[in-house]
Structure formats: structure tokens, C-alpha cells
PDB file of N, CA and C in Angstrom:
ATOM      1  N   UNK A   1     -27.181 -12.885 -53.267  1.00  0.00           N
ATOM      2  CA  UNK A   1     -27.964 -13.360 -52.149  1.00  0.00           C
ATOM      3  C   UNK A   1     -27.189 -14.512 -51.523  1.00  0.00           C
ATOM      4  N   UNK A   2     -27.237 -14.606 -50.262  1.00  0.00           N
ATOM      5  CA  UNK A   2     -26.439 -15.659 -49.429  1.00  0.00           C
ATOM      6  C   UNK A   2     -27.246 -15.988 -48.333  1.00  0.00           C
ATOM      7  N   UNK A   3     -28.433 -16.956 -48.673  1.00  0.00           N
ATOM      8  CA  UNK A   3     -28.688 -17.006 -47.604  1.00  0.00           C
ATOM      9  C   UNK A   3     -28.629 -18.591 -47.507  1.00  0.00           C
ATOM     10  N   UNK A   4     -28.233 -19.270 -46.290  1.00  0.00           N
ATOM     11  CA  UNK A   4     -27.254 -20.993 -46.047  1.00  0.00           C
ATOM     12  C   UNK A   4     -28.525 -21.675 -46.088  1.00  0.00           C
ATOM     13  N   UNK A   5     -28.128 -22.655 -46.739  1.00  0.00           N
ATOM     14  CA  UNK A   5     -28.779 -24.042 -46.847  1.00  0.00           C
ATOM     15  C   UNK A   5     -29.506 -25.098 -45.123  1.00  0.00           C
ATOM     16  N   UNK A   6     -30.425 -25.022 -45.436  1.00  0.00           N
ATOM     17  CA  UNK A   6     -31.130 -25.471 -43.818  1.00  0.00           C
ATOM     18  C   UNK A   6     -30.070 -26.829 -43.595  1.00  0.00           C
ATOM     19  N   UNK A   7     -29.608 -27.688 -44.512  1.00  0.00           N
ATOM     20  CA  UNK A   7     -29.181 -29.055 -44.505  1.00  0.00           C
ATOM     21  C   UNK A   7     -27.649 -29.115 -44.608  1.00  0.00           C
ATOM     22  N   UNK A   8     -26.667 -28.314 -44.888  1.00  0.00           N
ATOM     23  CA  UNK A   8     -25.501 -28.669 -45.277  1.00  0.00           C
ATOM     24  C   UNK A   8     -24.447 -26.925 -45.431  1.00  0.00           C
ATOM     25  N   UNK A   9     -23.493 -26.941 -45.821  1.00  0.00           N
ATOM     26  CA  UNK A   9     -22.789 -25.693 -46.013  1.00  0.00           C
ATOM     27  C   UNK A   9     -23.338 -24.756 -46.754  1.00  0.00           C
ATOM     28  N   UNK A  10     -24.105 -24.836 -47.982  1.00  0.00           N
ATOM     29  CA  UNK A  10     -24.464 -25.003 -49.351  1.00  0.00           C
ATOM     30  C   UNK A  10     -25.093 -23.137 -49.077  1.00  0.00           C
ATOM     31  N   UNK A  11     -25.964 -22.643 -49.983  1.00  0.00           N
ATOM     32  CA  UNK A  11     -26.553 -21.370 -49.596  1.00  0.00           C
ATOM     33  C   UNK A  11     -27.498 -21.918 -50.976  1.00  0.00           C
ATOM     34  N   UNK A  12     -28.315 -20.835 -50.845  1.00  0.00           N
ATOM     35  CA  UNK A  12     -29.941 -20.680 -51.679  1.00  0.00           C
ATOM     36  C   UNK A  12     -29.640 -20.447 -53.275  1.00  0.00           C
ATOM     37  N   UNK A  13     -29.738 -21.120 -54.121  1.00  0.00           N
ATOM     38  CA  UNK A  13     -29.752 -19.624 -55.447  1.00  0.00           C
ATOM     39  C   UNK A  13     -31.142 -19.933 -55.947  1.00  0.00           C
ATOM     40  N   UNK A  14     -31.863 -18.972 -56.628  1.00  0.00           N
ATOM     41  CA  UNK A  14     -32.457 -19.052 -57.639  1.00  0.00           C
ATOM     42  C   UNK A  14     -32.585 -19.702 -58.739  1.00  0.00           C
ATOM     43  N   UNK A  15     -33.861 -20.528 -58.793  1.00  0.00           N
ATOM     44  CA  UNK A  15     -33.876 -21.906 -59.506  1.00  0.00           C
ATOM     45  C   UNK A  15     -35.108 -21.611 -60.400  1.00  0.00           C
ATOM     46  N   UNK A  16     -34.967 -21.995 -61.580  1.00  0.00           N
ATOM     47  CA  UNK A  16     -36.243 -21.905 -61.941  1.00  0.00           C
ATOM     48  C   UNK A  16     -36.525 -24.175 -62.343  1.00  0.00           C
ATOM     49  N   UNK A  17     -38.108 -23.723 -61.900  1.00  0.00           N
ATOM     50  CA  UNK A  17     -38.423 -25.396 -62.050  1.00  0.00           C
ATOM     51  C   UNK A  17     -39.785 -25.513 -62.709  1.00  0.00           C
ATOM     52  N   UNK A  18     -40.523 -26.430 -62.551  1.00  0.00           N
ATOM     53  CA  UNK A  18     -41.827 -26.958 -63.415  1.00  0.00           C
ATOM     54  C   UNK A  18     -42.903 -25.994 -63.165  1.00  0.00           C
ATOM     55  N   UNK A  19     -42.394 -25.533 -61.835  1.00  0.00           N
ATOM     56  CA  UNK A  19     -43.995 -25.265 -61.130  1.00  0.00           C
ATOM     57  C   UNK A  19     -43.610 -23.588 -60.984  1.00  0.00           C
ATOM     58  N   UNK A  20     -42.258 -22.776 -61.507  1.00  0.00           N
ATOM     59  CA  UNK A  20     -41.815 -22.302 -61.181  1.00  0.00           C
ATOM     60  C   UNK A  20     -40.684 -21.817 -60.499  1.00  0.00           C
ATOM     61  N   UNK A  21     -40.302 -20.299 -60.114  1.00  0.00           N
ATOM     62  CA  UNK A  21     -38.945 -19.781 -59.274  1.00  0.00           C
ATOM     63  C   UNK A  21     -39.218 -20.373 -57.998  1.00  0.00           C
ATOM     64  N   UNK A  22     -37.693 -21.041 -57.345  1.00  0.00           N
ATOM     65  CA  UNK A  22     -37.951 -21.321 -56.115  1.00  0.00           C
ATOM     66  C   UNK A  22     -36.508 -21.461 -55.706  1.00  0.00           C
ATOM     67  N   UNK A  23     -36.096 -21.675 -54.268  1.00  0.00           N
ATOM     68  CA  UNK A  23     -34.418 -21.400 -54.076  1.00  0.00           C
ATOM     69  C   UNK A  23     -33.945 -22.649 -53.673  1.00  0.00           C
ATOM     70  N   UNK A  24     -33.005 -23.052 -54.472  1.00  0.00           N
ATOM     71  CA  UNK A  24     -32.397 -24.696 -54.634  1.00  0.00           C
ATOM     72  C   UNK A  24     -30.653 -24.278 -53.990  1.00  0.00           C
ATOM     73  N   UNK A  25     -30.665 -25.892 -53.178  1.00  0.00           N
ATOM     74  CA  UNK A  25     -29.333 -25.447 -52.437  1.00  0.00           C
ATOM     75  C   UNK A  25     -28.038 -25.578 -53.471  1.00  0.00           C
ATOM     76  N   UNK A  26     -27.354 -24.741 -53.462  1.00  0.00           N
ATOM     77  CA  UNK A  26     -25.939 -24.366 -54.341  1.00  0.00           C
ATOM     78  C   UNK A  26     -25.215 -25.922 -54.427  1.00  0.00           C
ATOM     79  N   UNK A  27     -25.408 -26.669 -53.570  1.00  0.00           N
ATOM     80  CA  UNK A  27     -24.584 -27.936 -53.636  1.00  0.00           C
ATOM     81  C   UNK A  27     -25.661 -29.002 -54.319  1.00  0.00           C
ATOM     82  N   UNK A  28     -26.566 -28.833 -54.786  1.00  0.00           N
ATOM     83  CA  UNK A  28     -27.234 -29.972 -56.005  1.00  0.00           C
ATOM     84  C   UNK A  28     -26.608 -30.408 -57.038  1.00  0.00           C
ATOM     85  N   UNK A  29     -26.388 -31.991 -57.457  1.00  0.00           N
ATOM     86  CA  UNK A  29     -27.326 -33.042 -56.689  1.00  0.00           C
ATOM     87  C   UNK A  29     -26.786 -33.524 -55.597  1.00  0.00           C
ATOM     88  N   UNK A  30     -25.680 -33.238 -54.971  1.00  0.00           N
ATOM     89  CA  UNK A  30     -25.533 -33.865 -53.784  1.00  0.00           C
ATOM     90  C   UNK A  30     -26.614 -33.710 -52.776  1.00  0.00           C
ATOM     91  N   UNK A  31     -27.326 -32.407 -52.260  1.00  0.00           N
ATOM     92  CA  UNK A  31     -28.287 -31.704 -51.602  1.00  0.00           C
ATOM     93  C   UNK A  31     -29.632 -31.141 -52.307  1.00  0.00           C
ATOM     94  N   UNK A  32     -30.530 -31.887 -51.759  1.00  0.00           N
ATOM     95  CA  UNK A  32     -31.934 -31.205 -52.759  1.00  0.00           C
ATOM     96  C   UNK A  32     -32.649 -30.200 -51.957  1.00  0.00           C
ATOM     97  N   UNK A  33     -31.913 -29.591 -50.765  1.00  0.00           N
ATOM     98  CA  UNK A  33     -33.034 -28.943 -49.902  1.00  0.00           C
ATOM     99  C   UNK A  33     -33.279 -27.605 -51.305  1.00  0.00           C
ATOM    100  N   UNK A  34     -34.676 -27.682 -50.920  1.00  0.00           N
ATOM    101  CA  UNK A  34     -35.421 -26.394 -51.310  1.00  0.00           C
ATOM    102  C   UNK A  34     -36.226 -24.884 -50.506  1.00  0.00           C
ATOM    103  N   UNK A  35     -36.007 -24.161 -51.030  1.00  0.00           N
ATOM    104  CA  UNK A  35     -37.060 -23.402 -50.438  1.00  0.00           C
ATOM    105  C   UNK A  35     -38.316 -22.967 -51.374  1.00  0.00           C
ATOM    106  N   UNK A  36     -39.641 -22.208 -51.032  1.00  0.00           N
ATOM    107  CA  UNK A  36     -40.528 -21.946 -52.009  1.00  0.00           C
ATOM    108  C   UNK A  36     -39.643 -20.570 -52.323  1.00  0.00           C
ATOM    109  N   UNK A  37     -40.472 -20.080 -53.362  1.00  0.00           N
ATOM    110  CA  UNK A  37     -40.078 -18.140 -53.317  1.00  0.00           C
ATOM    111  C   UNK A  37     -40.206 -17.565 -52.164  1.00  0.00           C
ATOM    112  N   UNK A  38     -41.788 -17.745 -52.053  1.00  0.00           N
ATOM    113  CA  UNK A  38     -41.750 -16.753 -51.074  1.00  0.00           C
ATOM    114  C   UNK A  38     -41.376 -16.791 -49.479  1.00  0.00           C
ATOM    115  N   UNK A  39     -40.824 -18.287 -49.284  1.00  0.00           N
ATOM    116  CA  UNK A  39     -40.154 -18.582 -47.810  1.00  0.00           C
ATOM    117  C   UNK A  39     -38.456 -17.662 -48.320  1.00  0.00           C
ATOM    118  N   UNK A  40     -37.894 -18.251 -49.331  1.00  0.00           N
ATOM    119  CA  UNK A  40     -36.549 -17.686 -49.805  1.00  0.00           C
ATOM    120  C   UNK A  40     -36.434 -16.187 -49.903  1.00  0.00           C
ATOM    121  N   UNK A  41     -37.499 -15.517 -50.215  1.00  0.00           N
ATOM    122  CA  UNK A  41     -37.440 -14.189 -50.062  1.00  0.00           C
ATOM    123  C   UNK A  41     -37.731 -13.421 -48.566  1.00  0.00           C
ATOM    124  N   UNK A  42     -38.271 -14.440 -47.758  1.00  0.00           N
ATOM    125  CA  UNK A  42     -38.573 -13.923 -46.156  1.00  0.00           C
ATOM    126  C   UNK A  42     -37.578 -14.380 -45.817  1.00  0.00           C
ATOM    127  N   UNK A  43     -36.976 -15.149 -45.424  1.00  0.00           N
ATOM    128  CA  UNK A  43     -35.323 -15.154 -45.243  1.00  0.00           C
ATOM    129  C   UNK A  43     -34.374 -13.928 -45.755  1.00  0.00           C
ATOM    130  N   UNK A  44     -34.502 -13.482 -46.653  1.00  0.00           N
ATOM    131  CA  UNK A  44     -33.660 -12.439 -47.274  1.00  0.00           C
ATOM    132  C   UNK A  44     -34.016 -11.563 -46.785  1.00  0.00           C
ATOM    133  N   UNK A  45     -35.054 -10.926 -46.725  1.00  0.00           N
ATOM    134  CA  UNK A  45     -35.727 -10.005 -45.453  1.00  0.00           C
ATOM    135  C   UNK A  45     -35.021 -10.090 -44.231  1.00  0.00           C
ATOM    136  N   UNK A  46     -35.245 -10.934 -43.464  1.00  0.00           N
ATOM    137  CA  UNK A  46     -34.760 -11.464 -42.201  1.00  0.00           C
ATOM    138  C   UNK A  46     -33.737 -10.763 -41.849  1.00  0.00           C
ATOM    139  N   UNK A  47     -32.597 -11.790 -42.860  1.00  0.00           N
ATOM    140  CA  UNK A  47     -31.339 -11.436 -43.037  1.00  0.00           C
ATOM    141  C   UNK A  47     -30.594 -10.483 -43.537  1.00  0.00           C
ATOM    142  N   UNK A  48     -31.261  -9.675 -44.302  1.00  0.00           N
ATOM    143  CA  UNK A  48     -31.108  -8.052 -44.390  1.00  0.00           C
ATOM    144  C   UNK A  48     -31.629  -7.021 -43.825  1.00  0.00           C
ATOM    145  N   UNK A  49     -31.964  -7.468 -42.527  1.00  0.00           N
ATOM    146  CA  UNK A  49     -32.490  -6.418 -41.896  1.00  0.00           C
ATOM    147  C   UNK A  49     -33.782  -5.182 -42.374  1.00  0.00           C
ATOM    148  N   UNK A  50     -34.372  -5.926 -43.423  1.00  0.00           N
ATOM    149  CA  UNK A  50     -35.013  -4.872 -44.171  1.00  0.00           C
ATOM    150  C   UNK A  50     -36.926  -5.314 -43.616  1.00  0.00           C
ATOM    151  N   UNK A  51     -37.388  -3.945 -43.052  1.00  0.00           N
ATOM    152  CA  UNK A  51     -38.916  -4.367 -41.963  1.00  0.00           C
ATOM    153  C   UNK A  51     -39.864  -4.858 -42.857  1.00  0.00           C
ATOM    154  N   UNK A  52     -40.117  -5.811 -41.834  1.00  0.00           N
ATOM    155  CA  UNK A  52     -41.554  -6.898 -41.928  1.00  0.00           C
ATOM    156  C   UNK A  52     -42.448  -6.033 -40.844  1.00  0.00           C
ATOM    157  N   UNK A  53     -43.786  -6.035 -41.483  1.00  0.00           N
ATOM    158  CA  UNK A  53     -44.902  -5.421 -40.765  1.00  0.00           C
ATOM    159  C   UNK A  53     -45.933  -6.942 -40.017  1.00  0.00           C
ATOM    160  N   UNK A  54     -45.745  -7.263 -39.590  1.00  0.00           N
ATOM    161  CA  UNK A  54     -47.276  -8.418 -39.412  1.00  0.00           C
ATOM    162  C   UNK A  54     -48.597  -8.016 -38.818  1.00  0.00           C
ATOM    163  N   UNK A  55     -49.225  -8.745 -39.138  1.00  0.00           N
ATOM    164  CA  UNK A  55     -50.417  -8.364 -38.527  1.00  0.00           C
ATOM    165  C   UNK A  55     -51.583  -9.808 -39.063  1.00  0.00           C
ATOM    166  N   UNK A  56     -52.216  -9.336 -38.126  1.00  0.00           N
ATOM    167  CA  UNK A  56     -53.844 -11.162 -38.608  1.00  0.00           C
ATOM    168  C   UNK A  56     -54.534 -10.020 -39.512  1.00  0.00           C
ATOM    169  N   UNK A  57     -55.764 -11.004 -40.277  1.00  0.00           N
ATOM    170  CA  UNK A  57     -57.129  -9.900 -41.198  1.00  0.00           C
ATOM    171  C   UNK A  57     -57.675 -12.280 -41.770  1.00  0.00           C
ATOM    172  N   UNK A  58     -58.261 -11.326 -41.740  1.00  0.00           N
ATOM    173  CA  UNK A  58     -59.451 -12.705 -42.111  1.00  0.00           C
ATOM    174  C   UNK A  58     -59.710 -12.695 -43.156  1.00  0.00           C
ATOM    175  N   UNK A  59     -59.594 -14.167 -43.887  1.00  0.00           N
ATOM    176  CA  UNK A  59     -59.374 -14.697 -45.173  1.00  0.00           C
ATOM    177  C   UNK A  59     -60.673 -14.581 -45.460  1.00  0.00           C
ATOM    178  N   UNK A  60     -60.712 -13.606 -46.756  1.00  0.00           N
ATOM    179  CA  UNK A  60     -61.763 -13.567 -47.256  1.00  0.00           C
ATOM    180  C   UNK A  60     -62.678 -14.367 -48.295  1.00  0.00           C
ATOM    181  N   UNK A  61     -61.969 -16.405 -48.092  1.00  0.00           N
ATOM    182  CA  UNK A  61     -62.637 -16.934 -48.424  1.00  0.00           C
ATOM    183  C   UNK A  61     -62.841 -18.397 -46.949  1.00  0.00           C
ATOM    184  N   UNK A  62     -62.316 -18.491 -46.068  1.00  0.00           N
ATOM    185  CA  UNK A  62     -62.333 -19.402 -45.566  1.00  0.00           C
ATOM    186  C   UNK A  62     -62.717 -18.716 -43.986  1.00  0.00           C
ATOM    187  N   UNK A  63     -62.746 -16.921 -44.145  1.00  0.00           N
ATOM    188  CA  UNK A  63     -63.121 -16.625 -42.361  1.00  0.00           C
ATOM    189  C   UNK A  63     -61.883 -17.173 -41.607  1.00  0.00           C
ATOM    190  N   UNK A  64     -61.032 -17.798 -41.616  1.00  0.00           N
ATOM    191  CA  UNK A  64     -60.235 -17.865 -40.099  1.00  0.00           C
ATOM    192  C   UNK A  64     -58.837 -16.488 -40.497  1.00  0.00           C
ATOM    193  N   UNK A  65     -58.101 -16.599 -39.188  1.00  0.00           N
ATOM    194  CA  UNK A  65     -57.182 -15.724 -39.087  1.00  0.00           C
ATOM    195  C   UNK A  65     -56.199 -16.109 -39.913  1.00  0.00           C
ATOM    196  N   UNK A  66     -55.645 -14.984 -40.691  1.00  0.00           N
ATOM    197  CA  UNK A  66     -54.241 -15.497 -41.671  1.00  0.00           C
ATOM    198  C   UNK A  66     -53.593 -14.237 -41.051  1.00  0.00           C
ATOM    199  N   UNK A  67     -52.085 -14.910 -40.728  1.00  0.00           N
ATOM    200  CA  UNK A  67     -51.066 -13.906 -40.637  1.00  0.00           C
ATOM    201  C   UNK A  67     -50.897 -13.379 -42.083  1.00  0.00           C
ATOM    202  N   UNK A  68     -50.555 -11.531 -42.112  1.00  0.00           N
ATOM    203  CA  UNK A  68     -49.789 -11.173 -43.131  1.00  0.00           C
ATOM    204  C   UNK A  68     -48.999 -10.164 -42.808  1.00  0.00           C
ATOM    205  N   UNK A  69     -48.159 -10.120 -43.729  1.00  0.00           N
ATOM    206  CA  UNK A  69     -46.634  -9.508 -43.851  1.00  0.00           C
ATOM    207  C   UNK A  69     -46.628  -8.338 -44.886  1.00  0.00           C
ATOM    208  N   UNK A  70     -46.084  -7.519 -44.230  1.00  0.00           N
ATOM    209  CA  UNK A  70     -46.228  -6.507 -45.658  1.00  0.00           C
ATOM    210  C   UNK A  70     -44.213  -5.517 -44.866  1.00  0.00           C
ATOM    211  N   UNK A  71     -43.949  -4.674 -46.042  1.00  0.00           N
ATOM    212  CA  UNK A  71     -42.883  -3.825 -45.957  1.00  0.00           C
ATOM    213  C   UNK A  71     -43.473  -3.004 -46.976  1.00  0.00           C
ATOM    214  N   UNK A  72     -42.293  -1.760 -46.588  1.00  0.00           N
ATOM    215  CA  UNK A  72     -42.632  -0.451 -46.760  1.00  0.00           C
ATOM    216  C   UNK A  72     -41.756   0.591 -47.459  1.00  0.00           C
ATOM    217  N   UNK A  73     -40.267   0.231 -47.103  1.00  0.00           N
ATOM    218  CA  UNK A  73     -39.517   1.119 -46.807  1.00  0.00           C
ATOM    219  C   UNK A  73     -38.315   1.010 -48.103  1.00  0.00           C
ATOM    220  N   UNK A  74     -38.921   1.891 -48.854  1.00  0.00           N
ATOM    221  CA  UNK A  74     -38.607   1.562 -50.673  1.00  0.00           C
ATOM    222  C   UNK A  74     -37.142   1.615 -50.704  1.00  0.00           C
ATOM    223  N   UNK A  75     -36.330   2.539 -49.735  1.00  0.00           N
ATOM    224  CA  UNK A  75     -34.968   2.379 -50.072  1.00  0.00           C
ATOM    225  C   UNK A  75     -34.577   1.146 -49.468  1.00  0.00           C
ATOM    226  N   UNK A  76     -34.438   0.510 -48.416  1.00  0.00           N
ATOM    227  CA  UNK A  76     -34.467  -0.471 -47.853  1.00  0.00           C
ATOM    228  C   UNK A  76     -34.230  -2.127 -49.222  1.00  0.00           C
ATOM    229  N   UNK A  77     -35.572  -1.429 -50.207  1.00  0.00           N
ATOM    230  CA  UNK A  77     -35.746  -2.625 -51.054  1.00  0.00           C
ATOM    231  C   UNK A  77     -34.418  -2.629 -51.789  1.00  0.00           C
ATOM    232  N   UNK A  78     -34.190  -1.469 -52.621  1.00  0.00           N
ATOM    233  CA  UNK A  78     -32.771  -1.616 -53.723  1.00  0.00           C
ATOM    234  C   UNK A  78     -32.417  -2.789 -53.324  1.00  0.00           C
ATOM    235  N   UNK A  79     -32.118  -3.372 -52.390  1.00  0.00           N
ATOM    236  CA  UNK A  79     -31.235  -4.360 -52.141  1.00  0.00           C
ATOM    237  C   UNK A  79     -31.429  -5.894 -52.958  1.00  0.00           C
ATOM    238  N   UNK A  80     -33.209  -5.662 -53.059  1.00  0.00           N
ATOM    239  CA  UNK A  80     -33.886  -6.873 -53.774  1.00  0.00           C
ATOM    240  C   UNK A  80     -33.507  -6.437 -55.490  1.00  0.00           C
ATOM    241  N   UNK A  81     -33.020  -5.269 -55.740  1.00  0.00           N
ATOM    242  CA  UNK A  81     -33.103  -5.141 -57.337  1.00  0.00           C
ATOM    243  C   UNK A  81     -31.986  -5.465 -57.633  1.00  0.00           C
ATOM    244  N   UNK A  82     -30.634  -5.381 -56.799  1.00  0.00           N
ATOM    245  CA  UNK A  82     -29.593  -6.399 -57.209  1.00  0.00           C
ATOM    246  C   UNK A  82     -29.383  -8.061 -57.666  1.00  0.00           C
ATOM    247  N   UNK A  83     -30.294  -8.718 -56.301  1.00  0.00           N
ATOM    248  CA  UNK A  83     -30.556 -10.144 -56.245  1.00  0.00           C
ATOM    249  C   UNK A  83     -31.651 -10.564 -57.010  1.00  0.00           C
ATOM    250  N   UNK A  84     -32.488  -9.490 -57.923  1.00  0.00           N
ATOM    251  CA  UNK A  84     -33.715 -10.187 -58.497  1.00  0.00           C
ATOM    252  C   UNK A  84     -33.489  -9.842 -59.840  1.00  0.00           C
ATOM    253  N   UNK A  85     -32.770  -8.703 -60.090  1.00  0.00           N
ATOM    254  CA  UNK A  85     -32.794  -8.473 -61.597  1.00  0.00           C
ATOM    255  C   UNK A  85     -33.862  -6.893 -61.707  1.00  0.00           C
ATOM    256  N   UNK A  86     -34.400  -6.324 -60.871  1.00  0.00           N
ATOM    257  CA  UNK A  86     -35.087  -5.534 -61.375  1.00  0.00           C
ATOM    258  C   UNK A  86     -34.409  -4.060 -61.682  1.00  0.00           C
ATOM    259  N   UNK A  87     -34.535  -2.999 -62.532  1.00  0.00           N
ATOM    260  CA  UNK A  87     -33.985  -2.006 -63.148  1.00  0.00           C
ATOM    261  C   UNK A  87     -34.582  -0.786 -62.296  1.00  0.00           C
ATOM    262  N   UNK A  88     -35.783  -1.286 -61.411  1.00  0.00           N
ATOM    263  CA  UNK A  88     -36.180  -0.064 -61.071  1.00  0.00           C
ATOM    264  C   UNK A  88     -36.377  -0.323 -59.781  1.00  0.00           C
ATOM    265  N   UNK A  89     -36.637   0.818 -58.696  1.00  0.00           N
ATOM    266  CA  UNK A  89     -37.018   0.613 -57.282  1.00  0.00           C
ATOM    267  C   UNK A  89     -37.970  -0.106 -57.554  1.00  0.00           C
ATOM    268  N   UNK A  90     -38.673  -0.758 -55.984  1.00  0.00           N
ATOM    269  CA  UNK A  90     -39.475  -1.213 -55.690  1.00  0.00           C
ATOM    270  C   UNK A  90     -39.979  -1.067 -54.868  1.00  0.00           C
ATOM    271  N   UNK A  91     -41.290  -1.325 -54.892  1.00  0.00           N
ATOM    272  CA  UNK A  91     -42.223  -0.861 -53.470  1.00  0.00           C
ATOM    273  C   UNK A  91     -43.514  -1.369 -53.560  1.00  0.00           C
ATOM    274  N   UNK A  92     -44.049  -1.187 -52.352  1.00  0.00           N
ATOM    275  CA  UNK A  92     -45.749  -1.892 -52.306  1.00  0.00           C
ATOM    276  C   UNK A  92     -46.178  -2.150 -53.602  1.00  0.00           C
ATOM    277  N   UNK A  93     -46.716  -3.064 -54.005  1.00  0.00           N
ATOM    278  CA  UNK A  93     -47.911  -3.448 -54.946  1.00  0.00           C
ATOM    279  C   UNK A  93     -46.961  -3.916 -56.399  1.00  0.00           C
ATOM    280  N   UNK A  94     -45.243  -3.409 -56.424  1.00  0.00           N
ATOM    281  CA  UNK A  94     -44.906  -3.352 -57.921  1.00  0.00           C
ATOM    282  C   UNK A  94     -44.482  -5.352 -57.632  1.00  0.00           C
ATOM    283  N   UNK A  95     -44.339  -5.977 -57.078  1.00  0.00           N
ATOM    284  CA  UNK A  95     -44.146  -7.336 -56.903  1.00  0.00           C
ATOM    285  C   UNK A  95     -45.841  -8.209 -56.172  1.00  0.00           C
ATOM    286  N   UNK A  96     -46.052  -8.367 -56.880  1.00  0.00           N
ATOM    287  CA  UNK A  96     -47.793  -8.876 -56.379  1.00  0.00           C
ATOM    288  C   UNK A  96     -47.126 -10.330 -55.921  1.00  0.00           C
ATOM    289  N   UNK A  97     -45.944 -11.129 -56.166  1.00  0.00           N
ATOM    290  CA  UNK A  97     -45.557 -12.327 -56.244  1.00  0.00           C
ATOM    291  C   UNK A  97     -45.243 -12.308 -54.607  1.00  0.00           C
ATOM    292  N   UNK A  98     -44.289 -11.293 -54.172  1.00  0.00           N
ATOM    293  CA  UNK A  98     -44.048 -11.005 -52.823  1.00  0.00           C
ATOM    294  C   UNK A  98     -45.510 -10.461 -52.133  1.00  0.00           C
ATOM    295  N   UNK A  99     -46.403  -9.476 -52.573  1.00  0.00           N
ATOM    296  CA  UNK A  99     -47.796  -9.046 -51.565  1.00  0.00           C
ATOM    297  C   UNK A  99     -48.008  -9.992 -51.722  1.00  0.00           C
ATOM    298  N   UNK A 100     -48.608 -10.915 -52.384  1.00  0.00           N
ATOM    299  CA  UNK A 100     -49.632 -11.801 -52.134  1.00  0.00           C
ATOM    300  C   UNK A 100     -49.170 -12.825 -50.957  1.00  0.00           C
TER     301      UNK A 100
END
């Protein structure tokens, strides 16, 4: 995965921390930018060209509009089973970390 650091030359890797996986810039400690997972994995999307669906639906605890994001297109994913570690395709529902 290569995707560049918002602050400096640096690019994203995979970090694990207190609270959890999240993407820490390659040049730490000089650079602390972070990303969450799931901003670091919509970037990788982005940047791999691989489709984002959006659409609004109403939060079924607070009533207002929430954007959501969903993909589809299982060959498309392989690309995430290189950069994540997984052995098998992927598709709707097998990453609840990404649906949710």
C-alpha cells in the first residue's frame, strides 16, 4: 500500500496502537500524522480505482442523514488481500470493520 503522508514525503503503513489498527506515517518519530482505518482504507479505494457506491439512509439511532459507502465488485477487492493479509477473496459483509 502507498498511499503519501498528508504532512511530509512519508506514505501510510499499518500500525497497530492502544485503541487499535490505524495508518501511521512511514517517517515516525520525526512525523506523527495519522490516519483512522477506516479513512486509510478510503484512500486506498480512491487510489485504486476500486468503486465506492454512496448514498444518505437515516441513522437508526439519532434520525438525521448519514452518508454511506458501500463496494461491490469482489475482483476489484484482491487487491485489499495483498495489503491486508487476507487468504481469501473478499466481498460485502466478510470485513464488517470496512461495512460498518
Amino acid at each position: 500500500m502507498n498511499i503519501k503522508c498528508n504532512d511530509c514525503t512519508g506514505h501510510y503503513v499499518l500500525r497497530e496502537g492502544k485503541y487499535g489498527e490505524f495508518g501511521g506515517c512511514s517517517n515516525y518519530p520525526k512525523r506523527t500524522s495519522s490516519l483512522k482505518l477506516h479513512d486509510l482504507i478510503f484512500r486506498f479505494f480512491v487510489e485504486e480505482d476500486i468503486n465506492l457506491y454512496k448514498w444518505s439512509r437515516k441513522c437508526y439511532k439519532c434520525k438525521k442523514d448519514a452518508e454511506v459507502y458501500s463496494y461491490y465488485l469482489y475482483y476489484q477487492l484482491e487487491k485489499l488481500d495483498e495489503c491486508f493479509n487476507y487468504s481469501h477473496g473478499l466481498g460485502i459483509g466478510d470485513l464488517s470493520w470496512i461495512d460498518n
